[in-house]
PDB file of N, CA and C in Angstrom:
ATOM      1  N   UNK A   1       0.842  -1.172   0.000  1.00  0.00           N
ATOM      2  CA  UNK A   1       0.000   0.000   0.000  1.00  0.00           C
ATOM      3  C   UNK A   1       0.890   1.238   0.000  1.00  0.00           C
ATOM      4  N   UNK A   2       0.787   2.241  -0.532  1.00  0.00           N
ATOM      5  CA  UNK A   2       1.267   3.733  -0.625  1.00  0.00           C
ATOM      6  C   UNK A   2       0.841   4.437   0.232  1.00  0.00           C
ATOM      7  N   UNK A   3       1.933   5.418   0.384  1.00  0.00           N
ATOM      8  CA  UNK A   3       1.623   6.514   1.672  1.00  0.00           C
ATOM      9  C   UNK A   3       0.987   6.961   1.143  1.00  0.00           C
ATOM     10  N   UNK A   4      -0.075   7.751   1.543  1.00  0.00           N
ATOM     11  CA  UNK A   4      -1.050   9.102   1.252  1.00  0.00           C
ATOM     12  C   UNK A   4       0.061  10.596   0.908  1.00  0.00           C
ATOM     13  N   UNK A   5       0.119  10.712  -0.366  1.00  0.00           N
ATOM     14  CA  UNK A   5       0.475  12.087  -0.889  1.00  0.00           C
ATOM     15  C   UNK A   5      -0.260  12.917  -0.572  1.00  0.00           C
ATOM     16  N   UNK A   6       0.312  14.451   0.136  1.00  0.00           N
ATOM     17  CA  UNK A   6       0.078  15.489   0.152  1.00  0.00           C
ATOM     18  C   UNK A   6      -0.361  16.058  -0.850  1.00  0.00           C
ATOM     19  N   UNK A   7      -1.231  16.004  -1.833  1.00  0.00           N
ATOM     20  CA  UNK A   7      -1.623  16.896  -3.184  1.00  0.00           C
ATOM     21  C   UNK A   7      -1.969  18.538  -2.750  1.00  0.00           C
ATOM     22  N   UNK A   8      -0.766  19.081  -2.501  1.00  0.00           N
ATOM     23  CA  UNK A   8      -0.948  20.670  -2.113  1.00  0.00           C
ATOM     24  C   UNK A   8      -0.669  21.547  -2.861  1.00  0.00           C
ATOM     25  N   UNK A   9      -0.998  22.237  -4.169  1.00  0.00           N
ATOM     26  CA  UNK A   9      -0.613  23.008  -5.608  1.00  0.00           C
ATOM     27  C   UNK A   9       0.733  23.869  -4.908  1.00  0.00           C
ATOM     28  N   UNK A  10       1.473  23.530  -6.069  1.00  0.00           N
ATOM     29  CA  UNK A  10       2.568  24.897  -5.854  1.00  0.00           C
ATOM     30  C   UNK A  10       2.415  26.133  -5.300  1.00  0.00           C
ATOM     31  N   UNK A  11       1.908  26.494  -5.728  1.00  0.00           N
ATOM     32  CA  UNK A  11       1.238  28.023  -5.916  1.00  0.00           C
ATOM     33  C   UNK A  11       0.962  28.138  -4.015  1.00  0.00           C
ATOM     34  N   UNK A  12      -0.143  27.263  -3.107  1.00  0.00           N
ATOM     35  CA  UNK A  12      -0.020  26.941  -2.082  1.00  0.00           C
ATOM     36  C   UNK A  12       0.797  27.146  -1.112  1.00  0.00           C
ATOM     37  N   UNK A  13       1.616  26.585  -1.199  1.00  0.00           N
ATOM     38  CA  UNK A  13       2.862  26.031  -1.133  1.00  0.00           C
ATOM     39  C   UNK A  13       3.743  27.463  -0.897  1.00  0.00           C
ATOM     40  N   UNK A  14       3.767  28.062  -2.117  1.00  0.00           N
ATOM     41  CA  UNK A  14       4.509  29.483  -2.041  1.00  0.00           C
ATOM     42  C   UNK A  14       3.989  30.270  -1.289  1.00  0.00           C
ATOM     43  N   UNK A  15       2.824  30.343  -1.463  1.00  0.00           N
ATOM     44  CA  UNK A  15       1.906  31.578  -0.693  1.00  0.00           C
ATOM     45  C   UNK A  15       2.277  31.178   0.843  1.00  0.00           C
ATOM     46  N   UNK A  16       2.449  30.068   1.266  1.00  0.00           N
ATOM     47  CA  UNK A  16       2.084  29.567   2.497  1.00  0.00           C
ATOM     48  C   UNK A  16       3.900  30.035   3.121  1.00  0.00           C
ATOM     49  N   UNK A  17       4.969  30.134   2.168  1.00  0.00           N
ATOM     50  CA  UNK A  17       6.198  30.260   2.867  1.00  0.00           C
ATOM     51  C   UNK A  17       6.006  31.545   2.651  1.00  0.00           C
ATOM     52  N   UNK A  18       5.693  32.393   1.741  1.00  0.00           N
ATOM     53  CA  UNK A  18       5.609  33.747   1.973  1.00  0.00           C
ATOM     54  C   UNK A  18       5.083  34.116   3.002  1.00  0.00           C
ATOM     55  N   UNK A  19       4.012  33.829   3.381  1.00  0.00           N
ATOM     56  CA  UNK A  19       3.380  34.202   4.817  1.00  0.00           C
ATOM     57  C   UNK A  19       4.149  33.933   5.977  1.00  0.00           C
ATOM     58  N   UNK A  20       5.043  32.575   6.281  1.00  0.00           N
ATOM     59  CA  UNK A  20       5.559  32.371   6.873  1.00  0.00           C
ATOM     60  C   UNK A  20       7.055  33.390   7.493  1.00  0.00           C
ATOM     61  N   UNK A  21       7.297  33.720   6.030  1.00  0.00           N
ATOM     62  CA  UNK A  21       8.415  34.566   5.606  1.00  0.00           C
ATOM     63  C   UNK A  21       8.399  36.360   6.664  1.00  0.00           C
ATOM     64  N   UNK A  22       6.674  36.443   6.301  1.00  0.00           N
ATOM     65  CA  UNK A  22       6.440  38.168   6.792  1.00  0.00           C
ATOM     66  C   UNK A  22       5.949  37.742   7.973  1.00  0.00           C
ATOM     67  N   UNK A  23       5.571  36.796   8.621  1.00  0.00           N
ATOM     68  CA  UNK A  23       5.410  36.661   9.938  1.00  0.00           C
ATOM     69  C   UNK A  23       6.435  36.801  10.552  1.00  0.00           C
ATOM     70  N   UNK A  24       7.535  35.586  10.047  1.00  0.00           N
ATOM     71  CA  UNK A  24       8.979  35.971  10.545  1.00  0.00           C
ATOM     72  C   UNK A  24       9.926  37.456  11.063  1.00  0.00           C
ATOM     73  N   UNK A  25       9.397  37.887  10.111  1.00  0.00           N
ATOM     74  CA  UNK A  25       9.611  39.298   9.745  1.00  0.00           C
ATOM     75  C   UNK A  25       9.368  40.085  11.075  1.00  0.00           C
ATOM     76  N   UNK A  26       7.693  40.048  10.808  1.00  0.00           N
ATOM     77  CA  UNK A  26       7.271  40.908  11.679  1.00  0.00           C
ATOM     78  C   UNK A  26       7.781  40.894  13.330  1.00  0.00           C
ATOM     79  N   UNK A  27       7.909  39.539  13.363  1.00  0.00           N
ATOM     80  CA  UNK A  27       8.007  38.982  15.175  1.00  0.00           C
ATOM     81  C   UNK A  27       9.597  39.416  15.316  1.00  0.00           C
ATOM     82  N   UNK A  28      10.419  39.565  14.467  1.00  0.00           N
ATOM     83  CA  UNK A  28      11.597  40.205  14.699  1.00  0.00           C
ATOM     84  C   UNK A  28      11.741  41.207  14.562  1.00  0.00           C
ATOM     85  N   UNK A  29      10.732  42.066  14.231  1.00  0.00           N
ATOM     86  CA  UNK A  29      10.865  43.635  14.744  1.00  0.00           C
ATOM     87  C   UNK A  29      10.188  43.441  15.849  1.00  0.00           C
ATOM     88  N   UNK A  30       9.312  43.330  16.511  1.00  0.00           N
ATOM     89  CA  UNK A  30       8.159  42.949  17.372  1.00  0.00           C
ATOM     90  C   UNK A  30       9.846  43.051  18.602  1.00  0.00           C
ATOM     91  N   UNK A  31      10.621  41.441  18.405  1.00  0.00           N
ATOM     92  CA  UNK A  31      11.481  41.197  19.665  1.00  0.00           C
ATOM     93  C   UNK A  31      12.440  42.419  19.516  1.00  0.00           C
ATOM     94  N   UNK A  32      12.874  43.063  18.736  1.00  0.00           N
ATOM     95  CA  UNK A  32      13.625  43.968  18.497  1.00  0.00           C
ATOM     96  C   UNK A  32      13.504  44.878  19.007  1.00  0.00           C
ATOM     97  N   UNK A  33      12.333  45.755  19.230  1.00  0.00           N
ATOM     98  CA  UNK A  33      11.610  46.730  20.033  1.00  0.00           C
ATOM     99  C   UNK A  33      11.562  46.517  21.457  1.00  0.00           C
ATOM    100  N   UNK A  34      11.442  45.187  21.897  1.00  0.00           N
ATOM    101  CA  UNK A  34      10.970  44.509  23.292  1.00  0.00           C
ATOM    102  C   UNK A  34      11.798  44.414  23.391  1.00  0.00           C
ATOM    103  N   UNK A  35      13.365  44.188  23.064  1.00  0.00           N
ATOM    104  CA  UNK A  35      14.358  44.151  23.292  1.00  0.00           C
ATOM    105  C   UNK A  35      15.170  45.582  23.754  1.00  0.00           C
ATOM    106  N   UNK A  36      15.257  46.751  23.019  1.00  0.00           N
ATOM    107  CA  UNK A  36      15.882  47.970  23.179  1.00  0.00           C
ATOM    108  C   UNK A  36      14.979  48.668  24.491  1.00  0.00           C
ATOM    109  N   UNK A  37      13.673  48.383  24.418  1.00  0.00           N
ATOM    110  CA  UNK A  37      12.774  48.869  25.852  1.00  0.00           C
ATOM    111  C   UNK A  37      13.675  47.918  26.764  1.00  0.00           C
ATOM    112  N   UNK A  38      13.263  47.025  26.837  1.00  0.00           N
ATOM    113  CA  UNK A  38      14.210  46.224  28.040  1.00  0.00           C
ATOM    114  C   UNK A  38      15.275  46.594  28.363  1.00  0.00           C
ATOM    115  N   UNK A  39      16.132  47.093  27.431  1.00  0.00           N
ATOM    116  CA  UNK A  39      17.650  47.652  28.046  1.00  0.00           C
ATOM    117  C   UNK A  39      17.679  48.912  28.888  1.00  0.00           C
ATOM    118  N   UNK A  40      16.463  49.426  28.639  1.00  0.00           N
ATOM    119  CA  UNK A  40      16.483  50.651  29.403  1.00  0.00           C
ATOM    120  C   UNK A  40      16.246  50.594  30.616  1.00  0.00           C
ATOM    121  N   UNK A  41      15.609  49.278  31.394  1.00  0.00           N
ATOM    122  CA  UNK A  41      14.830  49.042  32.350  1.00  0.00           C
ATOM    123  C   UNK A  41      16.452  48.501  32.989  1.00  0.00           C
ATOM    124  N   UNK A  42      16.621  49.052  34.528  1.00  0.00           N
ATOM    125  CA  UNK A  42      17.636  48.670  35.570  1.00  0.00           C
ATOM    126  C   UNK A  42      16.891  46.968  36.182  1.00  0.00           C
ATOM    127  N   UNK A  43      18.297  46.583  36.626  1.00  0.00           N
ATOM    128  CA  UNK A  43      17.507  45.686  37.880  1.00  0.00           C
ATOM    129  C   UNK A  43      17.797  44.420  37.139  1.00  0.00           C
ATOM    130  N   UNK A  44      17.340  43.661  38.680  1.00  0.00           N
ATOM    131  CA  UNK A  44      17.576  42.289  38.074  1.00  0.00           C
ATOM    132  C   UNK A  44      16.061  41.988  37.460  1.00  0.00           C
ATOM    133  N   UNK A  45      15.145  42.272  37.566  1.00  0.00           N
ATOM    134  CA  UNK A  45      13.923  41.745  37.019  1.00  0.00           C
ATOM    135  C   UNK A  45      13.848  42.338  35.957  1.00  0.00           C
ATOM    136  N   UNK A  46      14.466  43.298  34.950  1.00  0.00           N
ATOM    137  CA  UNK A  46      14.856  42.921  33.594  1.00  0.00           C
ATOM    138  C   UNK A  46      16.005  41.965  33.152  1.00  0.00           C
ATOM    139  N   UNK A  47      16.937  41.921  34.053  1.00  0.00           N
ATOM    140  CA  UNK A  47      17.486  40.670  33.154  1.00  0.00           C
ATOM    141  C   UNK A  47      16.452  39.231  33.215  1.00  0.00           C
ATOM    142  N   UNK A  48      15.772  39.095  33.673  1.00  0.00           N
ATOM    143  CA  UNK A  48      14.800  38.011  34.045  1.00  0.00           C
ATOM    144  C   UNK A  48      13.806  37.797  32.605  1.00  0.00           C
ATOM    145  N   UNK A  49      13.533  39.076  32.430  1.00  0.00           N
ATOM    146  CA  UNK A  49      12.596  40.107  31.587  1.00  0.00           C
ATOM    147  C   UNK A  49      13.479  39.472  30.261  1.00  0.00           C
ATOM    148  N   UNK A  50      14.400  39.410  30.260  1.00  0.00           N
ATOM    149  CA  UNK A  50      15.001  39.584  28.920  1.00  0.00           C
ATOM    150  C   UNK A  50      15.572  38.341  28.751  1.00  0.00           C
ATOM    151  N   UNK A  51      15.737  37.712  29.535  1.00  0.00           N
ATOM    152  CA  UNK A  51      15.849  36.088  29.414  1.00  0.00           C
ATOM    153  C   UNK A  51      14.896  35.094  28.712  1.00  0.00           C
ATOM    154  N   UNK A  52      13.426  35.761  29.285  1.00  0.00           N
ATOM    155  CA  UNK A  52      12.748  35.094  29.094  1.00  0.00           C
ATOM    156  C   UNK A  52      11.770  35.390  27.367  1.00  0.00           C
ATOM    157  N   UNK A  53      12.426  36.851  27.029  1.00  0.00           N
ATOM    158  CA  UNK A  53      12.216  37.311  25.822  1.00  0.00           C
ATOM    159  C   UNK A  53      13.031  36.168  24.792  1.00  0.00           C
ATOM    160  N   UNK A  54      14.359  36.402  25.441  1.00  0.00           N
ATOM    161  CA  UNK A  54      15.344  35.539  24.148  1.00  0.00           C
ATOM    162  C   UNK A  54      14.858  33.761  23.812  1.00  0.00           C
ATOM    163  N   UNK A  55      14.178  33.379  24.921  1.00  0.00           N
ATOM    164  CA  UNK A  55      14.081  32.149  25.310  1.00  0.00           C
ATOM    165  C   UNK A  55      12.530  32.240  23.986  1.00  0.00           C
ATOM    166  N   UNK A  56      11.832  33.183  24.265  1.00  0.00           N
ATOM    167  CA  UNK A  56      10.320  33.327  23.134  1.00  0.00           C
ATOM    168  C   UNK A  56      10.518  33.039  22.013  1.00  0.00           C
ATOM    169  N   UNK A  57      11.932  33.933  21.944  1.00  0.00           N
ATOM    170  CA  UNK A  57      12.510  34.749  20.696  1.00  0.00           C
ATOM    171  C   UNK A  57      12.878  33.562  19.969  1.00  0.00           C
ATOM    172  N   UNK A  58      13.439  32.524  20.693  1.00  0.00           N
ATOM    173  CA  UNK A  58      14.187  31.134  20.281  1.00  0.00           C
ATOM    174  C   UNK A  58      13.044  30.129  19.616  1.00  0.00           C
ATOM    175  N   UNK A  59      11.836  30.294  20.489  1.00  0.00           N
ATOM    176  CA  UNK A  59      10.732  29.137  20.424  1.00  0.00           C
ATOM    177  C   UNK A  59       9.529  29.772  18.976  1.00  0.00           C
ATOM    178  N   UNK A  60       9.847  31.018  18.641  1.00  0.00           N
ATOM    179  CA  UNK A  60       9.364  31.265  17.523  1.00  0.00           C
ATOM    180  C   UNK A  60      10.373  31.151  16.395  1.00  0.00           C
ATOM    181  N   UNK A  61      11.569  30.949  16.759  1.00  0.00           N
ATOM    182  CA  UNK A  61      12.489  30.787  15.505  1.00  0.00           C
ATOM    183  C   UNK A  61      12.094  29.313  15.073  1.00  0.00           C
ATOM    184  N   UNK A  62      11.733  28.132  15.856  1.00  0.00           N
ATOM    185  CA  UNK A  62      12.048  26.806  15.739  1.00  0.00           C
ATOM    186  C   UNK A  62      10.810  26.802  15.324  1.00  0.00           C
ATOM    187  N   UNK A  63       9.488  27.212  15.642  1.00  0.00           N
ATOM    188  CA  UNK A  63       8.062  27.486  14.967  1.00  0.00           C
ATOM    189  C   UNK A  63       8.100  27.869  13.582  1.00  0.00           C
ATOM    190  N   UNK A  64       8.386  28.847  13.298  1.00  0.00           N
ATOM    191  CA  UNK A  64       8.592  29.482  11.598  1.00  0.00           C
ATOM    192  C   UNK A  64       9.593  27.986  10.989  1.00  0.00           C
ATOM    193  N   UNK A  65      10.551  27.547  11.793  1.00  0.00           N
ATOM    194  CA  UNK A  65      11.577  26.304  10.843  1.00  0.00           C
ATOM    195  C   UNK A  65      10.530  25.730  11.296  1.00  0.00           C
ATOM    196  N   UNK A  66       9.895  25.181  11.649  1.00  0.00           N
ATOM    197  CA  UNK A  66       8.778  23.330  11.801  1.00  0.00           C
ATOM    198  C   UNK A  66       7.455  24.380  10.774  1.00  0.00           C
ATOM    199  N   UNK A  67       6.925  25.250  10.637  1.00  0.00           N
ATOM    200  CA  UNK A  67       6.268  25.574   9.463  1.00  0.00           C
ATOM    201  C   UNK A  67       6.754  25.306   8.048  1.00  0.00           C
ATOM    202  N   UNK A  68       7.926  25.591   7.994  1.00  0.00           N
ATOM    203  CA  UNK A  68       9.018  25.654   6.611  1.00  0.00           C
ATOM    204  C   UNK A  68       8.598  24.438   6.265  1.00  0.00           C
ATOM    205  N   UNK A  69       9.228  23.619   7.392  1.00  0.00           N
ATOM    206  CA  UNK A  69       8.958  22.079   6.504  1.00  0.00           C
ATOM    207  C   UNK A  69       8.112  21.248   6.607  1.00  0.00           C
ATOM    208  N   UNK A  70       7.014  21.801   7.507  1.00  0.00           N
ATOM    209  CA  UNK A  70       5.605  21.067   6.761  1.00  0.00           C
ATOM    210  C   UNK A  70       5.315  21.768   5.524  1.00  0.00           C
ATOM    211  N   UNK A  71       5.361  22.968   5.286  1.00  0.00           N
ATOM    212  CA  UNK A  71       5.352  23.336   3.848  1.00  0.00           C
ATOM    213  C   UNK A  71       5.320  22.492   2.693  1.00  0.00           C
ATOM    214  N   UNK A  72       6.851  22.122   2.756  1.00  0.00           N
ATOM    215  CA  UNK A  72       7.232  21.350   1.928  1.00  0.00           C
ATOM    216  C   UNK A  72       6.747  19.870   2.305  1.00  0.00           C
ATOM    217  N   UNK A  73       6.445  19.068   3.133  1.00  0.00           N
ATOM    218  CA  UNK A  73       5.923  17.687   3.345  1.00  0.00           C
ATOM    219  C   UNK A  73       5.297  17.258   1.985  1.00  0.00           C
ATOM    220  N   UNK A  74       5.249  16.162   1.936  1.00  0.00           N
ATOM    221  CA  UNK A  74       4.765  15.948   0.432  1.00  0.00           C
ATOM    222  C   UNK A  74       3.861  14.249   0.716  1.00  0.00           C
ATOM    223  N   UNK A  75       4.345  13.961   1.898  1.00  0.00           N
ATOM    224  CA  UNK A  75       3.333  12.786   2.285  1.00  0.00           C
ATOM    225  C   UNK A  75       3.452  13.093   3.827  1.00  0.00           C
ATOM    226  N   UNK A  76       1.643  12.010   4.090  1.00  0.00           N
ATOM    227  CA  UNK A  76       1.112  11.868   5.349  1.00  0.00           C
ATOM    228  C   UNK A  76       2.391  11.601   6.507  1.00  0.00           C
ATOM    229  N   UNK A  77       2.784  10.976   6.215  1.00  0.00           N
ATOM    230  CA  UNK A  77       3.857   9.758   6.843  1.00  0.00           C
ATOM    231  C   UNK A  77       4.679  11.460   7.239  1.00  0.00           C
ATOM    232  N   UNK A  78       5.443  11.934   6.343  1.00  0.00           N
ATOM    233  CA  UNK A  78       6.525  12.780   6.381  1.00  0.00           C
ATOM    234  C   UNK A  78       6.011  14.067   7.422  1.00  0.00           C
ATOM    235  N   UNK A  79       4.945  14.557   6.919  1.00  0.00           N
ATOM    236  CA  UNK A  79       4.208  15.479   7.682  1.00  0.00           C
ATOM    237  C   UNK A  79       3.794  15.088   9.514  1.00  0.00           C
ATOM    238  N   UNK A  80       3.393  13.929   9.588  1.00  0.00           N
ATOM    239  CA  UNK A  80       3.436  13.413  11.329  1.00  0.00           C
ATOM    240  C   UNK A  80       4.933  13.290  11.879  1.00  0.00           C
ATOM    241  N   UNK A  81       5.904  12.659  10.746  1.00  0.00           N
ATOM    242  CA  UNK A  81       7.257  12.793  11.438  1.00  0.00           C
ATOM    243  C   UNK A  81       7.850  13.943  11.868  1.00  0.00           C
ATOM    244  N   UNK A  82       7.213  15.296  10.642  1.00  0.00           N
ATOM    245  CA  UNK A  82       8.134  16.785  11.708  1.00  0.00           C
ATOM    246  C   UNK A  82       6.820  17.157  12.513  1.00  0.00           C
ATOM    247  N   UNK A  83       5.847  16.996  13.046  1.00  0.00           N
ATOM    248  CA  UNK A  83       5.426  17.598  13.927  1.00  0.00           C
ATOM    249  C   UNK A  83       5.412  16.774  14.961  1.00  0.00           C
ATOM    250  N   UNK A  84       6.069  15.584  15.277  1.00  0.00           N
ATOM    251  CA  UNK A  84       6.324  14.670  16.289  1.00  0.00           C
ATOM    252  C   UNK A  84       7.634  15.268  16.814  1.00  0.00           C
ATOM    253  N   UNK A  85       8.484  15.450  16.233  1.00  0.00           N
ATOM    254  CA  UNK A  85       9.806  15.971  16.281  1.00  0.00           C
ATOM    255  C   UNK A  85       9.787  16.580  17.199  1.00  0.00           C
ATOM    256  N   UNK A  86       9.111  18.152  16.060  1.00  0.00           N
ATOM    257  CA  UNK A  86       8.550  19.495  17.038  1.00  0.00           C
ATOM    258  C   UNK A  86       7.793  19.784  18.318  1.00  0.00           C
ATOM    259  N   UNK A  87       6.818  18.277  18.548  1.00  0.00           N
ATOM    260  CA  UNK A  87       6.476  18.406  19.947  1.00  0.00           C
ATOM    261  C   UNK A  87       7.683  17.972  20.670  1.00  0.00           C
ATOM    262  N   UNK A  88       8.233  16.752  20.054  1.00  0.00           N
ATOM    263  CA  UNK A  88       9.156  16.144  21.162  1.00  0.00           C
ATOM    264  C   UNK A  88      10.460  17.788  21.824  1.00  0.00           C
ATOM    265  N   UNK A  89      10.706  18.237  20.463  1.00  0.00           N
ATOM    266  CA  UNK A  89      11.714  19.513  21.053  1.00  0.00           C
ATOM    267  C   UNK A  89      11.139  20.461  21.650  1.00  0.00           C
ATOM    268  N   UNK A  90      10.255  20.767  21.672  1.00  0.00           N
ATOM    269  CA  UNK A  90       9.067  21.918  22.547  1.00  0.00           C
ATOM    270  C   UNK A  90       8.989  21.290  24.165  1.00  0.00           C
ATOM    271  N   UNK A  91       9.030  19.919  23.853  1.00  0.00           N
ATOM    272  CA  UNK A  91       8.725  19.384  25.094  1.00  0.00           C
ATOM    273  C   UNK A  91       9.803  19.674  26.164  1.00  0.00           C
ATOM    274  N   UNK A  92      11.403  19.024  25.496  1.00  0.00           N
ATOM    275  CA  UNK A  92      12.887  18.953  25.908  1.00  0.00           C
ATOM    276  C   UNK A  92      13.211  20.501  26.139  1.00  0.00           C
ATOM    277  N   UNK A  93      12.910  21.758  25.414  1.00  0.00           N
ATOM    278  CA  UNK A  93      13.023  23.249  25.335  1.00  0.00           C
ATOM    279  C   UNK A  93      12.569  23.599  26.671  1.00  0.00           C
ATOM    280  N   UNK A  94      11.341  23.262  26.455  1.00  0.00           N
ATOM    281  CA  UNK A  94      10.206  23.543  27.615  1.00  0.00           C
ATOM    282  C   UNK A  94      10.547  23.592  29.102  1.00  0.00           C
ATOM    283  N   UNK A  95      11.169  22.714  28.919  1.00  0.00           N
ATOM    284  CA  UNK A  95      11.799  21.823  30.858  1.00  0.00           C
ATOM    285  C   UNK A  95      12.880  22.481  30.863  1.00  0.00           C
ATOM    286  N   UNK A  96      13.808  22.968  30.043  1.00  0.00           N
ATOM    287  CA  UNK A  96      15.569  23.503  29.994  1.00  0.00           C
ATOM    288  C   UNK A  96      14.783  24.737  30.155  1.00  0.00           C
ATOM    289  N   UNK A  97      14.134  25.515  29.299  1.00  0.00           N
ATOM    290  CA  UNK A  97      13.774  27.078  29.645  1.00  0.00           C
ATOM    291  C   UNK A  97      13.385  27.303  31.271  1.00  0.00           C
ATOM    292  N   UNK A  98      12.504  26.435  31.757  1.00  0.00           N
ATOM    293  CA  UNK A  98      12.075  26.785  33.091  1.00  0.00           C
ATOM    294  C   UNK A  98      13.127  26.438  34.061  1.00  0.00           C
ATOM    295  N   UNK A  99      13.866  25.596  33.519  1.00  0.00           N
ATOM    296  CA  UNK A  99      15.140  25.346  34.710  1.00  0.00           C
ATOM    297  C   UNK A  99      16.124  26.786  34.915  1.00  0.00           C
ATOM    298  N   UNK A 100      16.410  27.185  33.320  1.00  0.00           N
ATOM    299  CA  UNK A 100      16.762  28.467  32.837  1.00  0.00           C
ATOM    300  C   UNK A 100      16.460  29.651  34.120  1.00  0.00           C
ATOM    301  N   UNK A 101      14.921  29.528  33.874  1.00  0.00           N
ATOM    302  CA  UNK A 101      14.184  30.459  34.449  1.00  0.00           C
ATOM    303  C   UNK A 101      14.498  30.959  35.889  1.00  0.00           C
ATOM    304  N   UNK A 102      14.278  29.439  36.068  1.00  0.00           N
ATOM    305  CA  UNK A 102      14.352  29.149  38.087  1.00  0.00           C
ATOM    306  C   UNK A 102      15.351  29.386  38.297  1.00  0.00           C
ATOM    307  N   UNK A 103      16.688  29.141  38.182  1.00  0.00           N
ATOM    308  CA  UNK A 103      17.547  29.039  38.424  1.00  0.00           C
ATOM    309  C   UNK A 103      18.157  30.672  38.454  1.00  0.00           C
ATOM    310  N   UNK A 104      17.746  31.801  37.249  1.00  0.00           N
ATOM    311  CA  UNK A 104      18.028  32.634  37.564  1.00  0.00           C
ATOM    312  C   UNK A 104      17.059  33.192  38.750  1.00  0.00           C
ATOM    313  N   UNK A 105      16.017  33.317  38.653  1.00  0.00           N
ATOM    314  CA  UNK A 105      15.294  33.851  39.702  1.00  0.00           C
ATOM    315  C   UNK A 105      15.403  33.461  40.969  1.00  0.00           C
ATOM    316  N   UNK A 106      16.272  32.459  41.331  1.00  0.00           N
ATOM    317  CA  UNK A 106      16.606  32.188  42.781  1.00  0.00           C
ATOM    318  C   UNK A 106      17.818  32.752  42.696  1.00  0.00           C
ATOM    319  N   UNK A 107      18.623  33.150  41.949  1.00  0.00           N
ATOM    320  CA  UNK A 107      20.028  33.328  41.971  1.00  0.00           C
ATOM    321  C   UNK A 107      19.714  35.315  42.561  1.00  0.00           C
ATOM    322  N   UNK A 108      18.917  35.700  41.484  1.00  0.00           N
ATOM    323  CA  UNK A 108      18.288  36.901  42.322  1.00  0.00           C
ATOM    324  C   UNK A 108      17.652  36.965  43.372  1.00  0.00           C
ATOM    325  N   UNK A 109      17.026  36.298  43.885  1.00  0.00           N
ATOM    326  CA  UNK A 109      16.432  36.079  45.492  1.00  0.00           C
ATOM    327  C   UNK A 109      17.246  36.135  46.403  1.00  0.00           C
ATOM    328  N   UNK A 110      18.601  35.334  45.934  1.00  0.00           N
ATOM    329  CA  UNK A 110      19.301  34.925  47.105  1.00  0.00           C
ATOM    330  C   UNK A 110      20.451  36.346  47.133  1.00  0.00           C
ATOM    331  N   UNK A 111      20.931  37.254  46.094  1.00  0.00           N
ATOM    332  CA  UNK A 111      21.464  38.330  46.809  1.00  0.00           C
ATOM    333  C   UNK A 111      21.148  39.434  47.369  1.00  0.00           C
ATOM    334  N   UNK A 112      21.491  39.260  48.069  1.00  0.00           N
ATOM    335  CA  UNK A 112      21.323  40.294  49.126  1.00  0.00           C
ATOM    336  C   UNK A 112      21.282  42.175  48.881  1.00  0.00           C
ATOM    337  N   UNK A 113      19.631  42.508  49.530  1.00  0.00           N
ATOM    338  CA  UNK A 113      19.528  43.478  49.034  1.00  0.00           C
ATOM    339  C   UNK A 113      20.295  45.237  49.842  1.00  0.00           C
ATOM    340  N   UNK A 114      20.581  45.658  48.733  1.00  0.00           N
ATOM    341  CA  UNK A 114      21.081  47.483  48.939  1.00  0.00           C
ATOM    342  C   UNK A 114      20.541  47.971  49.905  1.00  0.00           C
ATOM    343  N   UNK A 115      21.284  48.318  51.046  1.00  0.00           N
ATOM    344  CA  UNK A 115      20.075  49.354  51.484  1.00  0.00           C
ATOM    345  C   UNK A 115      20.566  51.020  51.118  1.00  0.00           C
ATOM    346  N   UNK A 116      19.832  51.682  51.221  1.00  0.00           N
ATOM    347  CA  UNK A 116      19.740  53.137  50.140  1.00  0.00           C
ATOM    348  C   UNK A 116      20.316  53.967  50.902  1.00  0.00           C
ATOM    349  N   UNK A 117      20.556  53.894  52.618  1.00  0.00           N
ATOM    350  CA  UNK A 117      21.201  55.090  53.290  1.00  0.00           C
ATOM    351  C   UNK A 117      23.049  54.965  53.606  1.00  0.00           C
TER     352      UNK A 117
END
């Protein structure tokens, strides 16, 4: 028996990475902006702030690549293999970002605060 082909017209296909393309786009001016505000902000709860931007920033890069290549998928079979992938790395990301997370935010808890006089 044969895999089930994707019959998705070219044309599709293009339109669908173009879109992909100006989304891309957009969300990197989007972090770009959220990024230069953040620098202005003191303290440790912008670096926290901005950790957790780059960490977004990362999980929409790997989103736009797992779009790319369902794009292109051309059978059933091929198309469940990258979005199995993509959960499995979302999953593995997922647990490292929050360790990420925690780990700084206790690291800020635990020094000891200024006093102002």
């Amino acid at each position: 028996m044969s895999e089930p082909k994707l019959d998705v017209p070219t044309e599709l296909r293009e339109l669908a990475e173009k879109t992909i393309e100006q989304a891309e786009r957009a969300f990197q001016m989007f972090f770009d902006a959220a990024g230069k505000s953040m620098s202005s902000v003191p303290g440790p709860a912008a670096d926290i702030s901005k950790q957790a931007l780059s960490l977004t920033e990362q999980n929409m890069k790997t989103a736009f690549e797992h779009a790319r290549k369902l794009v292109h998928a051309t059978e059933l079979e091929e198309a469940m293999r990258i979005q199995s992938e993509f959960l499995r790395s979302q999953f593995t990301n997922a647990g490292e970002h929050m360790r990420e997370i925690t780990t700084r935010m206790m690291n800020v808890t635990k020094k000891p605060t200024q006093d102002p006089s």
